[in-house]
C-alpha atoms as a PDB file:
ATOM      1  CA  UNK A   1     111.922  95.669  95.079  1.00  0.00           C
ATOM      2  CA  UNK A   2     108.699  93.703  95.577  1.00  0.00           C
ATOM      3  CA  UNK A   3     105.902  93.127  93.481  1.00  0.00           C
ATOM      4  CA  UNK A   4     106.001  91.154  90.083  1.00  0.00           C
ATOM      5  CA  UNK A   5     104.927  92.214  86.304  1.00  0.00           C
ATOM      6  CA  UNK A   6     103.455  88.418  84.829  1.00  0.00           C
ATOM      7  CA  UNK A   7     101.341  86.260  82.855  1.00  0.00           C
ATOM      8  CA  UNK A   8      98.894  84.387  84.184  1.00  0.00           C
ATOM      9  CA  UNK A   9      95.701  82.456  82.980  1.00  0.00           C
ATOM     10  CA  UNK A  10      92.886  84.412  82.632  1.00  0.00           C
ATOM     11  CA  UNK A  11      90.542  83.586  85.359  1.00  0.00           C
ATOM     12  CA  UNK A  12      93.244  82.823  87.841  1.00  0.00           C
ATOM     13  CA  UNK A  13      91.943  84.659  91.110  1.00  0.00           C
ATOM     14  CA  UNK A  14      93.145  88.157  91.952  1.00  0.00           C
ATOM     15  CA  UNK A  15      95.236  87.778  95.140  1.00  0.00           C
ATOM     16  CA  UNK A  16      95.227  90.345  98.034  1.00  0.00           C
ATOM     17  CA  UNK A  17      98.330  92.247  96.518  1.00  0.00           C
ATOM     18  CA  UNK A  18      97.189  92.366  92.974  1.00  0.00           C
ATOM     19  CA  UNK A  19      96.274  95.890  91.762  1.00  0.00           C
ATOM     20  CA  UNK A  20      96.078  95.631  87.554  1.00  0.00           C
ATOM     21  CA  UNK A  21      95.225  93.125  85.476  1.00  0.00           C
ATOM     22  CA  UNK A  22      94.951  93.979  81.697  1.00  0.00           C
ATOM     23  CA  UNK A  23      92.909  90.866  79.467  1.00  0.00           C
ATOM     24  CA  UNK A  24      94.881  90.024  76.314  1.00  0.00           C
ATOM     25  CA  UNK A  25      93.669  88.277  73.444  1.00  0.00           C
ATOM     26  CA  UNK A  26      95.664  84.826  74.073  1.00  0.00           C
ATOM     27  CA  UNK A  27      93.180  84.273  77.139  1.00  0.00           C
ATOM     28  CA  UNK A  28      95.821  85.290  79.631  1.00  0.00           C
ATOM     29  CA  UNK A  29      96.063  88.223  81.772  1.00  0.00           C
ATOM     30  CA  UNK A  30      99.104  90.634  82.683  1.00  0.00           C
ATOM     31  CA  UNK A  31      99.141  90.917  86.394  1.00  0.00           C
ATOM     32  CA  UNK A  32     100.611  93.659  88.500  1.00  0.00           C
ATOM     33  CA  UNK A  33     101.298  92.120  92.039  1.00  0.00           C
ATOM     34  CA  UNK A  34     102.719  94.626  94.279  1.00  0.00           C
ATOM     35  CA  UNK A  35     102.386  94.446  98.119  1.00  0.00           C
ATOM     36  CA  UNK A  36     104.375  97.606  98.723  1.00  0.00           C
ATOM     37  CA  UNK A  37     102.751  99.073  95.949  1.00  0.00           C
ATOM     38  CA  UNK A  38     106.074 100.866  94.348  1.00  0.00           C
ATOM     39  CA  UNK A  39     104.179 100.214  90.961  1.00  0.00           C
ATOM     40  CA  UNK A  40     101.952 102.239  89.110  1.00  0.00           C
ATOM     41  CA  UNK A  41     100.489 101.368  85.375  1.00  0.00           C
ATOM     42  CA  UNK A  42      99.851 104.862  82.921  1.00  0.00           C
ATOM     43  CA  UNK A  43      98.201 104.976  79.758  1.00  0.00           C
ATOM     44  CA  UNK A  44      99.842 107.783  77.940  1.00  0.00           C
ATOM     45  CA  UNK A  45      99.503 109.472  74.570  1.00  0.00           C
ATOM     46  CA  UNK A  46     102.274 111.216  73.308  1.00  0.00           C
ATOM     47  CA  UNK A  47     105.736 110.747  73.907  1.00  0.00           C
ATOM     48  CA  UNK A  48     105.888 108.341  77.302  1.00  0.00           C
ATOM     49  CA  UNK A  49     109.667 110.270  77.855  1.00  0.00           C
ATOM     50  CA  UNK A  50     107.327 113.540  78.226  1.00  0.00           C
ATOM     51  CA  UNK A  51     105.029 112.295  80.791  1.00  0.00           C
ATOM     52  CA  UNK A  52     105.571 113.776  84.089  1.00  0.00           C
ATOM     53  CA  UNK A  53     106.437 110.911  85.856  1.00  0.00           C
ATOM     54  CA  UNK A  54     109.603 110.393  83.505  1.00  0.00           C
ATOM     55  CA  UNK A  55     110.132 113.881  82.015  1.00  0.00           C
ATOM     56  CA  UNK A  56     112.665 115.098  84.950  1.00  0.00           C
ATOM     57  CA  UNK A  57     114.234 112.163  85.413  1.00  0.00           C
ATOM     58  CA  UNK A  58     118.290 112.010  85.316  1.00  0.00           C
ATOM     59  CA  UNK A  59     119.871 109.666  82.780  1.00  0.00           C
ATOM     60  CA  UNK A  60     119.803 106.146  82.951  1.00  0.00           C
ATOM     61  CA  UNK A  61     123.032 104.614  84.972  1.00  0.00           C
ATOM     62  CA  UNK A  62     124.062 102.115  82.092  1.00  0.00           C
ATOM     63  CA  UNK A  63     123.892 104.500  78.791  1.00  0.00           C
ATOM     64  CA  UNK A  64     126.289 107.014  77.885  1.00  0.00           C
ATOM     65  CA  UNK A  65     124.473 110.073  79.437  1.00  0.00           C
ATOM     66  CA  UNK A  66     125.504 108.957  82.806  1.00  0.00           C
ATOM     67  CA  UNK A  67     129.211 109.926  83.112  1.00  0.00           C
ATOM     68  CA  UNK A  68     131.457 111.471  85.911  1.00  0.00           C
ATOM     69  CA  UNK A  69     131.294 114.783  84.284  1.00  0.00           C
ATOM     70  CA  UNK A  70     127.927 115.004  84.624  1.00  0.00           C
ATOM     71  CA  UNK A  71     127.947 113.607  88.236  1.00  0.00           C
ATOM     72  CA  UNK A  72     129.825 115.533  89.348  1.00  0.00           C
ATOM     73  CA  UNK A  73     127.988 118.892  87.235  1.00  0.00           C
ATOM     74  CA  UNK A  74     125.036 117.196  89.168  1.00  0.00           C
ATOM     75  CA  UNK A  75     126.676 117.457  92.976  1.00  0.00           C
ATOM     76  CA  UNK A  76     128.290 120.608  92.993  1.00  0.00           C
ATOM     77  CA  UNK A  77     126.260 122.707  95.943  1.00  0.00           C
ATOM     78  CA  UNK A  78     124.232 119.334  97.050  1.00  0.00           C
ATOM     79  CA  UNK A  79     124.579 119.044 101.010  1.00  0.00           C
ATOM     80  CA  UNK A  80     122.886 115.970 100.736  1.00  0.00           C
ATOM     81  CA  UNK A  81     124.899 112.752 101.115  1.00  0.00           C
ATOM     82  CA  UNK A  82     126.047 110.818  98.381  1.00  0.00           C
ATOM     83  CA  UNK A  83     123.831 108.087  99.150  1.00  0.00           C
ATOM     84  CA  UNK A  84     120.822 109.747  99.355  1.00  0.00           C
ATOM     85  CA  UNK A  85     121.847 111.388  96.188  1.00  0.00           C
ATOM     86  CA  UNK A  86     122.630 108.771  94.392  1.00  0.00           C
ATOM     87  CA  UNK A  87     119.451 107.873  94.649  1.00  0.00           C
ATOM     88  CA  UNK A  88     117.703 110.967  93.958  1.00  0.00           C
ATOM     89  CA  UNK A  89     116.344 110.010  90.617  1.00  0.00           C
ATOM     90  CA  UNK A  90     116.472 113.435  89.378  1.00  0.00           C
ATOM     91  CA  UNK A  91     120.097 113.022  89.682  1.00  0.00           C
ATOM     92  CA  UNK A  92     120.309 109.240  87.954  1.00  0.00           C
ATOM     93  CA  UNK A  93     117.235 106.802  87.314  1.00  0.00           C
ATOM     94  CA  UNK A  94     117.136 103.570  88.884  1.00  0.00           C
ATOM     95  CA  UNK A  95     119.848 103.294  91.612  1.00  0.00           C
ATOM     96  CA  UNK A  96     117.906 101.575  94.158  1.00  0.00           C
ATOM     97  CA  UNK A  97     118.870 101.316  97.785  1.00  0.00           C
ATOM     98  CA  UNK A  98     120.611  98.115  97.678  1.00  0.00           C
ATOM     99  CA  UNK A  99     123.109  99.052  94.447  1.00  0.00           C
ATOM    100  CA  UNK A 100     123.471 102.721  96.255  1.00  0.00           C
ATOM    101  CA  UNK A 101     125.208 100.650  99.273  1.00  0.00           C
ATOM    102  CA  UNK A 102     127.138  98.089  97.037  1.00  0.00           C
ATOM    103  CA  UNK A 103     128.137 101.004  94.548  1.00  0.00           C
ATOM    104  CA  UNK A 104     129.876 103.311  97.749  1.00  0.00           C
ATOM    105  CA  UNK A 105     131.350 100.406  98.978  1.00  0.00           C
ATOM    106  CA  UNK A 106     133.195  99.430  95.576  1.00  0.00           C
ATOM    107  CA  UNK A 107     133.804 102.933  95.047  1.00  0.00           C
ATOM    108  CA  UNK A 108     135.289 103.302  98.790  1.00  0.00           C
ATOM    109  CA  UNK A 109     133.339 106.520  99.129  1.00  0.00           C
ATOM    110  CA  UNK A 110     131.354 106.709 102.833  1.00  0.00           C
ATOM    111  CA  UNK A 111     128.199 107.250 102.531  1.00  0.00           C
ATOM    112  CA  UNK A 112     127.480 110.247 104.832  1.00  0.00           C
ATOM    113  CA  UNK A 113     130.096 112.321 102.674  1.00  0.00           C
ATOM    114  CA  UNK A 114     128.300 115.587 101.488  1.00  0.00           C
ATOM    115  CA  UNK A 115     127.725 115.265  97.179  1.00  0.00           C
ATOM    116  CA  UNK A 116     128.579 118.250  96.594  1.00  0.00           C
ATOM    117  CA  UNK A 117     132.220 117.423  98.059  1.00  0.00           C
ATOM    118  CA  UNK A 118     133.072 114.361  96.225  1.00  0.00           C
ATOM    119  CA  UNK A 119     135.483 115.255  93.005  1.00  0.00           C
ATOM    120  CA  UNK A 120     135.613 114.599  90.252  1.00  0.00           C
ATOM    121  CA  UNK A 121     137.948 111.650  90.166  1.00  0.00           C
ATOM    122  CA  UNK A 122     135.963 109.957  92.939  1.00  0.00           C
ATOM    123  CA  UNK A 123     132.515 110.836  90.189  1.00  0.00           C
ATOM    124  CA  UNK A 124     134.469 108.827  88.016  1.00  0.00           C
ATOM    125  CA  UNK A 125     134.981 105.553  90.231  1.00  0.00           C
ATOM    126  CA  UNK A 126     131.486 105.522  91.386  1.00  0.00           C
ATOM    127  CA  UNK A 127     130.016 105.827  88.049  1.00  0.00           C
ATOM    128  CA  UNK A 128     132.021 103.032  87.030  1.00  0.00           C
ATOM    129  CA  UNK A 129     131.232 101.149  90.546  1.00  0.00           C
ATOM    130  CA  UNK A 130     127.379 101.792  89.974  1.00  0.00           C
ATOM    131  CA  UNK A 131     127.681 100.360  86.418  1.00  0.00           C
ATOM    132  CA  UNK A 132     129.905  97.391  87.066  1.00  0.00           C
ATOM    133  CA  UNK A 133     127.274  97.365  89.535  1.00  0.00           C
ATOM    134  CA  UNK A 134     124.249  97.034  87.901  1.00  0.00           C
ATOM    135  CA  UNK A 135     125.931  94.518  85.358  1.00  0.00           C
ATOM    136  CA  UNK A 136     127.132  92.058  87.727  1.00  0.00           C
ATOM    137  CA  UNK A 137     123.186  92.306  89.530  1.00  0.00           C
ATOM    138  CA  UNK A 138     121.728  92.109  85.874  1.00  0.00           C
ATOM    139  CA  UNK A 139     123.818  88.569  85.259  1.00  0.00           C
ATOM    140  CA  UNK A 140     123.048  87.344  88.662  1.00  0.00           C
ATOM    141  CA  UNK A 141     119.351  87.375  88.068  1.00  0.00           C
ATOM    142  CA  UNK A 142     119.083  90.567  90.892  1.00  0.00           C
ATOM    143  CA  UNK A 143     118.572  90.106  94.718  1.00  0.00           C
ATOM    144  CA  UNK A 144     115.540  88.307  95.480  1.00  0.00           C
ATOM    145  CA  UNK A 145     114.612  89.442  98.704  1.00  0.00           C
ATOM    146  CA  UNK A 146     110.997  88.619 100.927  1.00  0.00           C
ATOM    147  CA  UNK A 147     109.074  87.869  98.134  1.00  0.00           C
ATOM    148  CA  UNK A 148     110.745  89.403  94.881  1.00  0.00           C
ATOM    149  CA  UNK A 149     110.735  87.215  91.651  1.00  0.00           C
ATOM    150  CA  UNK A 150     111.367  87.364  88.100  1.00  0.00           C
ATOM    151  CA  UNK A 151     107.676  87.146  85.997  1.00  0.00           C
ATOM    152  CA  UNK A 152     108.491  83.528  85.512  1.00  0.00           C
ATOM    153  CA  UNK A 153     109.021  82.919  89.041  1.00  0.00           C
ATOM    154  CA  UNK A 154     112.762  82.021  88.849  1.00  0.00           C
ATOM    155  CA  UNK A 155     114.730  83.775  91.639  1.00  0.00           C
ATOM    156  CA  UNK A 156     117.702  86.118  91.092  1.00  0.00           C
ATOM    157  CA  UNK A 157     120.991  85.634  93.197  1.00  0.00           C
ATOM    158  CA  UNK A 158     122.953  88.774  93.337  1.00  0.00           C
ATOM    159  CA  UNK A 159     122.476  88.905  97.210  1.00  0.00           C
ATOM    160  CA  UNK A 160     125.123  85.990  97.242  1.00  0.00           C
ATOM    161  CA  UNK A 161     127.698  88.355  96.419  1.00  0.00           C
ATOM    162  CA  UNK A 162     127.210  91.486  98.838  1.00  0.00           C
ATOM    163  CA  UNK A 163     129.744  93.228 100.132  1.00  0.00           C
ATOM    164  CA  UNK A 164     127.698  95.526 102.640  1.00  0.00           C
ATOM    165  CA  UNK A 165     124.284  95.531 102.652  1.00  0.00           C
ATOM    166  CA  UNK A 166     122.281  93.262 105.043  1.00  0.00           C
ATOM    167  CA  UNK A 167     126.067  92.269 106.609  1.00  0.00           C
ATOM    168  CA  UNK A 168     125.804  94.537 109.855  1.00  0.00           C
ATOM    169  CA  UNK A 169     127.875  93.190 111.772  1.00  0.00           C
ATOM    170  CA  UNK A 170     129.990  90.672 109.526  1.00  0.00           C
ATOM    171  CA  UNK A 171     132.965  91.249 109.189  1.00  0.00           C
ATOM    172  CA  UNK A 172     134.192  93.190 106.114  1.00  0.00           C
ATOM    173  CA  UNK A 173     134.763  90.952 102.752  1.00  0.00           C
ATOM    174  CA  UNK A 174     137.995  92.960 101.830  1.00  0.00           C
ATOM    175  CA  UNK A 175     139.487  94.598 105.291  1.00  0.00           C
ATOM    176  CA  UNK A 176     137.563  92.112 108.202  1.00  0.00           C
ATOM    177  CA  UNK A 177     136.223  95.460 109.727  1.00  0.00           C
ATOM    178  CA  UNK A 178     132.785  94.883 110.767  1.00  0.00           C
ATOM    179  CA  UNK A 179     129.872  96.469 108.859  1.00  0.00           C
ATOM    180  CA  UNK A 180     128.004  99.112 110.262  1.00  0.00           C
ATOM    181  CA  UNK A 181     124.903 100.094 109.734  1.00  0.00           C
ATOM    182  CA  UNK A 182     122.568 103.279 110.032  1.00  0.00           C
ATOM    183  CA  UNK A 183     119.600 104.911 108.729  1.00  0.00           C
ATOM    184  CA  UNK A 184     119.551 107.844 105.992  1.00  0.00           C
ATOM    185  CA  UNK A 185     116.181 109.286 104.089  1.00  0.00           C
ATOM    186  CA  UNK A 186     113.897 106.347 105.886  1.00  0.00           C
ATOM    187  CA  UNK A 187     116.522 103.558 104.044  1.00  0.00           C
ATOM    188  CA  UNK A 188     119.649 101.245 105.794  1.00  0.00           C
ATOM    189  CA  UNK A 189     122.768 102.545 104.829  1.00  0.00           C
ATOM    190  CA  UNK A 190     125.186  99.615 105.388  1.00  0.00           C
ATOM    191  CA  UNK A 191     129.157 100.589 105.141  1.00  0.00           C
ATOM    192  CA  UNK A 192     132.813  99.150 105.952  1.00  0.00           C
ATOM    193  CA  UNK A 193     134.142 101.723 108.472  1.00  0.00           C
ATOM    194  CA  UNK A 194     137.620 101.083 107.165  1.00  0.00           C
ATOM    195  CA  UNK A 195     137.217 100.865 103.549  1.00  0.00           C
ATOM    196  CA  UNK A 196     134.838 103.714 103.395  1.00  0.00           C
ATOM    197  CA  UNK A 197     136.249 106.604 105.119  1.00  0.00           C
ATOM    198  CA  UNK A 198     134.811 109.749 104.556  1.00  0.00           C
END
């Protein structure tokens, strides 16, 4: 993603991309700076899980709600491809496009195969190759990419360790096959021909 969520001084200029700024008592400012403007701020009252922005959401791919059970519950009848279902946040919250490609590859599932025809063992290794994942981006500070930063402007470093996306054309980390890439739902779909057959 783009965009940042920070702290800066008070009368520090807006910049082009900034869209929210909310004063705070300490004479600083929380920022939203989004250029692809992804971001949105809500004031709710209530319960924030019942707004309609979160209320249909699937369950969150690091807590105990997101299992291959439920995956594959989830799938069954979806002509859709796994990819673009993974990333149907209906189905799970949060896999992004980048984790989507890493997750497939680790879980050596192609990403054109139909959802509803992955089974249930195959759930099972890409819920635990979206989580191990996630993890492994979450220690590595994430993938900073164009402009992306953490709020304190420190960079993360996850995009060291790809194993498919942004490689088209390199070969393969495990098999040497070189990476292929196409286009599903608008989003690159990178993929080892050899490692992920479907």
């Amino acid at each position: 993603m783009s965009g940042a969520l920070g702290v800066v001084p008070v009368r520090t200029p807006a910049g082009k991309h900034d869209h929210f700024e909310l004063v705070l008592d300490t004479g600083s400012a929380l920022r939203l700076t989004d250029p692809r403007r992804f971001g949105s701020i809500h004031r709710v009252r209530g319960e924030p899980e019942q707004h309609v922005l979160l209320a249909g959401l699937g369950p969150e791919p690091l807590s105990a709600e997101f299992d291959a059970q439920g995956l594959h519950r989830n799938t069954r009848g979806r002509r859709a491809s796994i990819k673009e279902t993974l990333m149907n946040a209906r189905v799970v919250a949060g896999v992004g496009n980048i984790y989507a490609n890493e997750a497939l590859f680790r879980s050596r599932i192609h990403p054109r195969t139909p959802a509803g025809r992955i089974s249930l063992q195959r759930c099972a290794a890409l819920v635990s190759a979206v989580q191990s994942t996630l993890h492994e981006a979450i220690e590595a500070g994430g993938s900073s990419l164009r402009d992306w930063h953490h709020a304190d402007g420190s960079l993360g470093y996850f995009q060291q360790r790809y194993f498919v996306y942004d490689r088209e054309g390199e070969p393969c980390r495990i098999c040497g096959a070189l990476i292929r890439a196409i286009r599903q739902g608008q989003r690159a779909t990178c993929y080892c021909p050899r490692c992920q057959r479907r």
